[in-house]
Every structure is written in C-alpha cells, then in structure tokens.
N, C-alpha and C. Protein backbone atom coordinates (compact mmCIF):
# COMPACT_ATOMS: atom_id res chain seq x y z
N UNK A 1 36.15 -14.72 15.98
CA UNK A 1 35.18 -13.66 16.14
C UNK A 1 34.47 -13.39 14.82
N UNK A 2 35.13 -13.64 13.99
CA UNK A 2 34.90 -13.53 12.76
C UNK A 2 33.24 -14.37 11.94
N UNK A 3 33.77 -15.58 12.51
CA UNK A 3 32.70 -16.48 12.41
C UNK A 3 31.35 -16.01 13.23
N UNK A 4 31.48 -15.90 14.03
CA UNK A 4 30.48 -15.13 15.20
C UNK A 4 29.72 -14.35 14.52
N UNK A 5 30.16 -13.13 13.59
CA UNK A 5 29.13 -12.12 13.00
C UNK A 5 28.88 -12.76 11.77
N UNK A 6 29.80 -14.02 10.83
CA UNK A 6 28.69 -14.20 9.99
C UNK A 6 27.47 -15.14 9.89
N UNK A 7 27.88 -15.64 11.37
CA UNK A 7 26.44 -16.60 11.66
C UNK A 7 25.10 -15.58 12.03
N UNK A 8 25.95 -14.54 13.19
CA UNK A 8 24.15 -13.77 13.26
C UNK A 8 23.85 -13.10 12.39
N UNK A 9 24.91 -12.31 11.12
CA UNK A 9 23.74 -12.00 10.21
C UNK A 9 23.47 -12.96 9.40
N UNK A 10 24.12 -14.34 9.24
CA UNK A 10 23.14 -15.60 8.50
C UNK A 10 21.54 -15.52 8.96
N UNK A 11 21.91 -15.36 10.40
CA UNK A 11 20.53 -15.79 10.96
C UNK A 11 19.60 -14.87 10.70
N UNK A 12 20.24 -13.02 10.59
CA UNK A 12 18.87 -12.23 10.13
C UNK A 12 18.60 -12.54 9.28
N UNK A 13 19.38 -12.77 8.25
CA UNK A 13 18.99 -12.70 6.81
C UNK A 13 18.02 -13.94 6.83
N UNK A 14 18.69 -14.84 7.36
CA UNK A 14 17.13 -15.96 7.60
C UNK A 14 15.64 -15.97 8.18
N UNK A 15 15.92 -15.38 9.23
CA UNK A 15 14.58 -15.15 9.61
C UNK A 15 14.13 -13.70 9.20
N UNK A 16 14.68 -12.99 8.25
CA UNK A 16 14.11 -11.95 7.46
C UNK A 16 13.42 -12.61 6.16
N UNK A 17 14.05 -13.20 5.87
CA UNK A 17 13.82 -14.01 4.13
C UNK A 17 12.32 -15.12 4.60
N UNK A 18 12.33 -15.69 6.07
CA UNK A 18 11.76 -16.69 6.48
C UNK A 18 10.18 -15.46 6.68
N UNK A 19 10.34 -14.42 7.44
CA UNK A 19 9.13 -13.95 7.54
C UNK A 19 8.87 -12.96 6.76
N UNK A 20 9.40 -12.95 5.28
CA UNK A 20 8.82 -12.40 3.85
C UNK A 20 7.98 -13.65 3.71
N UNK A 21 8.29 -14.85 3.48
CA UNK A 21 7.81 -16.12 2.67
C UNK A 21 6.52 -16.08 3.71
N UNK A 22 6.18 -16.24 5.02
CA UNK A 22 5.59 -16.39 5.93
C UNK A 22 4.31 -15.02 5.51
N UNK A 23 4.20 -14.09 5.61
CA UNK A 23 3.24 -13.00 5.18
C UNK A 23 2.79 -13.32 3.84
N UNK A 24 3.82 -13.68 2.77
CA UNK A 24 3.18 -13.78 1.37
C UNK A 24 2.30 -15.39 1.39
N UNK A 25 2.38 -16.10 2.07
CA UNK A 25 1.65 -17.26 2.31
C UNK A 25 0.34 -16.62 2.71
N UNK A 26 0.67 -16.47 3.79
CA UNK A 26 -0.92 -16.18 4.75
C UNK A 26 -1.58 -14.62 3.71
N UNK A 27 -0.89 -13.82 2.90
CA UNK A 27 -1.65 -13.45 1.86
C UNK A 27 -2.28 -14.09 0.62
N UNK A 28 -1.45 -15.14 0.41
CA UNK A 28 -2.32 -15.85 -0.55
C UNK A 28 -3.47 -17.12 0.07
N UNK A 29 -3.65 -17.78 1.15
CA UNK A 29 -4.79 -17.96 1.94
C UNK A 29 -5.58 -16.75 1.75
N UNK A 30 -5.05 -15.41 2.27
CA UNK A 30 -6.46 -14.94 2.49
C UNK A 30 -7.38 -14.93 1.29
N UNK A 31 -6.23 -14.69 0.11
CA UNK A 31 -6.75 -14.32 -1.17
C UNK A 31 -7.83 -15.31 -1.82
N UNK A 32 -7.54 -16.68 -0.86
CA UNK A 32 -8.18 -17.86 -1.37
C UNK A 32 -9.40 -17.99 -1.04
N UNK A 33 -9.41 -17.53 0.20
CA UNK A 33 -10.98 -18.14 1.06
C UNK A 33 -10.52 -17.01 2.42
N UNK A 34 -11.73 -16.06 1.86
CA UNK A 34 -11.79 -14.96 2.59
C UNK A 34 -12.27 -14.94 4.30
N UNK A 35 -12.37 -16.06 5.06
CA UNK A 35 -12.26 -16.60 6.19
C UNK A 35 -11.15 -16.77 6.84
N UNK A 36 -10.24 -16.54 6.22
CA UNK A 36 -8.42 -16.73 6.85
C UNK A 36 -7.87 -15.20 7.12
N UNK A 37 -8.64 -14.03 6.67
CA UNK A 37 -8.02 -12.65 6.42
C UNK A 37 -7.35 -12.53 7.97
N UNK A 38 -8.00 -12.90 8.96
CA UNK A 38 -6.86 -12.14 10.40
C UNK A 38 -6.29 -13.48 10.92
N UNK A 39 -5.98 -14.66 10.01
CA UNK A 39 -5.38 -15.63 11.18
C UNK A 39 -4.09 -15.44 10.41
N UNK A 40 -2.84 -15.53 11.30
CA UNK A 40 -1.58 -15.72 11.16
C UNK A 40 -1.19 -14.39 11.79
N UNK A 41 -1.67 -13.90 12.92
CA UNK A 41 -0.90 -12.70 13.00
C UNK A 41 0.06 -12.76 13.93
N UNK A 42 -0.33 -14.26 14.96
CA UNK A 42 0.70 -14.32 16.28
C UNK A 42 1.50 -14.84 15.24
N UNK A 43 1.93 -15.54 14.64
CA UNK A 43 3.10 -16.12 13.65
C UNK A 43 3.84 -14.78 13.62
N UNK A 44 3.17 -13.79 12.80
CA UNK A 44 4.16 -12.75 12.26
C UNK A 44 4.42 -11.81 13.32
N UNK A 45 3.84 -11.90 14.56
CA UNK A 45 4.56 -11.34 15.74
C UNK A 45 5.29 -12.16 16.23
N UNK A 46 5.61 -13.37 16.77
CA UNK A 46 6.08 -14.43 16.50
C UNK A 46 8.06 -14.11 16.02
N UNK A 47 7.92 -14.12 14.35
CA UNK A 47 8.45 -14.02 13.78
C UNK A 47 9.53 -12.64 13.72
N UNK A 48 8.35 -11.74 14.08
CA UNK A 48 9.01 -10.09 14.24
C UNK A 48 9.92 -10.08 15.32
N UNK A 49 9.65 -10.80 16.52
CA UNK A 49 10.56 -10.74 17.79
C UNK A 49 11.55 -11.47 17.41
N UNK A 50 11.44 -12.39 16.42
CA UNK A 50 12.82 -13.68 16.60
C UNK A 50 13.64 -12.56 15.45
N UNK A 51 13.40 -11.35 14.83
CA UNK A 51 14.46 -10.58 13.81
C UNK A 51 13.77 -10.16 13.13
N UNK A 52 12.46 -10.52 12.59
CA UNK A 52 12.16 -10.03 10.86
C UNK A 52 11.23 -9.31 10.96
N UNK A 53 11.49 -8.02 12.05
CA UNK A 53 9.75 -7.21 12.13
C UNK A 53 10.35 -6.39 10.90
N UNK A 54 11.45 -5.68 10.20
CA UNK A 54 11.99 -5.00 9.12
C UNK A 54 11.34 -5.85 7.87
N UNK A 55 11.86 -7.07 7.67
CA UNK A 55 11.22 -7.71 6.31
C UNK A 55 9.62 -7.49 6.56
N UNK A 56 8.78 -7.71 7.34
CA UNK A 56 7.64 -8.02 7.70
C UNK A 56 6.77 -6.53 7.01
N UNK A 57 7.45 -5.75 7.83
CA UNK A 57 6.92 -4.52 7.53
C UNK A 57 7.14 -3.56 6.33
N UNK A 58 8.36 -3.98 5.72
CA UNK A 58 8.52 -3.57 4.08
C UNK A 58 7.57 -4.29 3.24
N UNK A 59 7.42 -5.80 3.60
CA UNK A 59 6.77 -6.62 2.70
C UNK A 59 5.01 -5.78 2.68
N UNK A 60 4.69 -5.96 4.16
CA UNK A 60 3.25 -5.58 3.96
C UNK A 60 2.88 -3.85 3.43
N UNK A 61 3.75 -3.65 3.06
CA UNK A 61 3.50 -1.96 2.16
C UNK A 61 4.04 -2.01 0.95
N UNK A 62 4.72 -3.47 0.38
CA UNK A 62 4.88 -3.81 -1.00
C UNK A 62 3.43 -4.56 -1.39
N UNK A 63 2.97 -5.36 -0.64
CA UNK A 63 1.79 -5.84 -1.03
C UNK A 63 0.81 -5.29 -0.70
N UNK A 64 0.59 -4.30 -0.11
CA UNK A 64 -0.35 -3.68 0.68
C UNK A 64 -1.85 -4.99 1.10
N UNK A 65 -0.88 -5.10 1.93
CA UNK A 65 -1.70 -6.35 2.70
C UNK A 65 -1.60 -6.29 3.98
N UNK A 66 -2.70 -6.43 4.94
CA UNK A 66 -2.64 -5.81 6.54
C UNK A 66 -2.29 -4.29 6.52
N UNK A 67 -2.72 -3.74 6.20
CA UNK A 67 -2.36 -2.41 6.23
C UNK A 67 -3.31 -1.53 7.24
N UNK A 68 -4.58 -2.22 7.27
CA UNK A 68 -5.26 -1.83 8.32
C UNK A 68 -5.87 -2.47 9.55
N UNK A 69 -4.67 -3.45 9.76
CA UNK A 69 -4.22 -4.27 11.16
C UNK A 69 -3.51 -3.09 11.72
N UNK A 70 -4.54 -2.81 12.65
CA UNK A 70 -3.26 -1.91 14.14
C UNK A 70 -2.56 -2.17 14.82
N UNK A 71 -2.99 -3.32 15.27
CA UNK A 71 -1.84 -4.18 16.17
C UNK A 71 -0.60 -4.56 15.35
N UNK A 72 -0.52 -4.58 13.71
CA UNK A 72 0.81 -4.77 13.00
C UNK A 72 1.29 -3.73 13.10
N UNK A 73 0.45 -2.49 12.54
CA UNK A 73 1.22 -1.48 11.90
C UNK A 73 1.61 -0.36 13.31
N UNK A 74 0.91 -0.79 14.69
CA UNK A 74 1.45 -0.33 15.70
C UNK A 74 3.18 -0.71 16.40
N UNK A 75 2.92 -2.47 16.73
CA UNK A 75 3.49 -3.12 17.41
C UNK A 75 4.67 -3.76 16.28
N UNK A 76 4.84 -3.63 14.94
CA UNK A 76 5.91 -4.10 14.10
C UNK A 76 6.68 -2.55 13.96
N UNK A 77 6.53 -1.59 13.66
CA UNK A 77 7.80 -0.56 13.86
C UNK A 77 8.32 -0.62 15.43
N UNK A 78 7.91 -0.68 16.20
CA UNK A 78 8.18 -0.28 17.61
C UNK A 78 9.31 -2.09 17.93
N UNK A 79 8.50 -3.24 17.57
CA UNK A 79 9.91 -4.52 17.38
C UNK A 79 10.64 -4.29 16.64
N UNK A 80 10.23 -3.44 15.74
CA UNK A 80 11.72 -3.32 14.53
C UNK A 80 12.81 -2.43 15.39
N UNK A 81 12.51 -1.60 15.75
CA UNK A 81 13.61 -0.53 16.92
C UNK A 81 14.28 -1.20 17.81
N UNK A 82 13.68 -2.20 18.57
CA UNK A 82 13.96 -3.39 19.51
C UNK A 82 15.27 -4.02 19.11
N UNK A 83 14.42 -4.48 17.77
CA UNK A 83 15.43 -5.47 17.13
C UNK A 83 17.15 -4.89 16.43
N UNK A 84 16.84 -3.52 16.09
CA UNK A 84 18.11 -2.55 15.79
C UNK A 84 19.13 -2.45 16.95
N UNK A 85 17.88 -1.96 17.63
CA UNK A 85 19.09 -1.55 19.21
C UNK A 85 19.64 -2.79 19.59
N UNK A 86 19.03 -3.94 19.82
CA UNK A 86 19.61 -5.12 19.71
C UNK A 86 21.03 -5.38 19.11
N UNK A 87 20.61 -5.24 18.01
CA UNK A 87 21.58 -5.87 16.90
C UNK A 87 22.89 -4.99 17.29
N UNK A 88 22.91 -3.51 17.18
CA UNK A 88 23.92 -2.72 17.38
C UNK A 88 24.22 -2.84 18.72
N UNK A 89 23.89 -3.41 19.71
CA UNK A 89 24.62 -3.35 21.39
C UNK A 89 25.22 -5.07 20.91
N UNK A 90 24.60 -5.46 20.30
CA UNK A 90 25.45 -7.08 20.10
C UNK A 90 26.63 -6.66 18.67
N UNK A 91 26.20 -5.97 18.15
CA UNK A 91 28.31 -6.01 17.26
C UNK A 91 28.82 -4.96 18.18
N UNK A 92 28.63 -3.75 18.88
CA UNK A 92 29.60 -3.18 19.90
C UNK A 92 30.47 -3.68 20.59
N UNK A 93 29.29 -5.01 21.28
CA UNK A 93 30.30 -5.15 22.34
C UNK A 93 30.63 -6.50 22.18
N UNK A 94 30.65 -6.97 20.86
CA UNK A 94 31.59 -7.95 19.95
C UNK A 94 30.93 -9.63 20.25
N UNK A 95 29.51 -9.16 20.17
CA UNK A 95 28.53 -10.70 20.13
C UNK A 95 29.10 -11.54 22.03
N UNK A 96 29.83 -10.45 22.82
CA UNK A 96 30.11 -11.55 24.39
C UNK A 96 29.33 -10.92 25.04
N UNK A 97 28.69 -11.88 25.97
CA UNK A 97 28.18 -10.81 27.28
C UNK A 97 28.98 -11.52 28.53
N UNK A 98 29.06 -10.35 29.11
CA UNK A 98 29.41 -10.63 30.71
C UNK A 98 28.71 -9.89 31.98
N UNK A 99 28.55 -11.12 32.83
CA UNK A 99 27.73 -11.36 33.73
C UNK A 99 28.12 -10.22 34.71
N UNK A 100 26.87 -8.81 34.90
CA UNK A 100 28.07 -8.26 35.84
C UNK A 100 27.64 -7.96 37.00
C-alpha cells in the first residue's frame, strides 16, 4: 500500500513540475514572436485535468502571464478543487475502488 501512495504523489509532483515547464515555454514563445500569445491554452487545460491546475495557476501569478485569460483564471481554480477533492477521496479510501 505503501508503494501505491508514493507512485501517485510521484505522479503529482510530475505532472505539477511537467505543467510549470509547459506555461514557462509557451511564455517564452510568446515573448518571442507576439503571434503565439493565446496558443497553448488547450495544453494547459489539458495538463490542469491530468493534476497540475495548482502548479499552473501559482506559476501564472509568479510570472504574471495570462492573467487576463478568463477561461484560465475562471476554469483553473475551479480544476484545481476537482483535482483536491480527488486526491483526498483517493488517500481515504486507500487508492482501491470498489465496484458497487
């Protein structure tokens, strides 16, 4: 059982760390050639559902980048809650489900 919880938080911590690197990319595109400013956003929704709407959304108020994307700054707190309640009904009831 043991093993069990340190693979899924391997995995947040991965796809948290994975969609920091992922936003600071598509910020430095935009920074490059100001034609890229709104592409990558299904990625980082994308990304937010698979765990990392928390990294996603700390990152873009450290860089203040997308800040006045609504569809982020709407739809990334509201997956981040998703993704909590998630997380806490999966260590409760000890990473098993049963079929009921």
């Amino acid at each position: 059982m043991l093993m069990l919880y340190i693979v899924f938080g391997t995995y947040l911590i991965a796809v948290n760390v994975y969609s920091v690197m992922l936003l600071l990319s598509i910020r430095n595109e935009a920074l490059m050639d100001e034609d890229k400013l709104n592409s990558g956003d299904g990625k980082l929704l994308l990304s937010a559902i698979l765990g990392g709407a928390i990294g996603i959304y700390v990152t873009m108020f450290i860089t203040k980048f997308k800040l006045k994307n609504m569809l982020l700054m709407i739809l990334l707190p509201v997956i981040a809650v998703i993704n909590v309640w998630f997380c806490v009904a999966a260590f409760r009831s000890g990473l098993t489900y049963v079929a009921v």
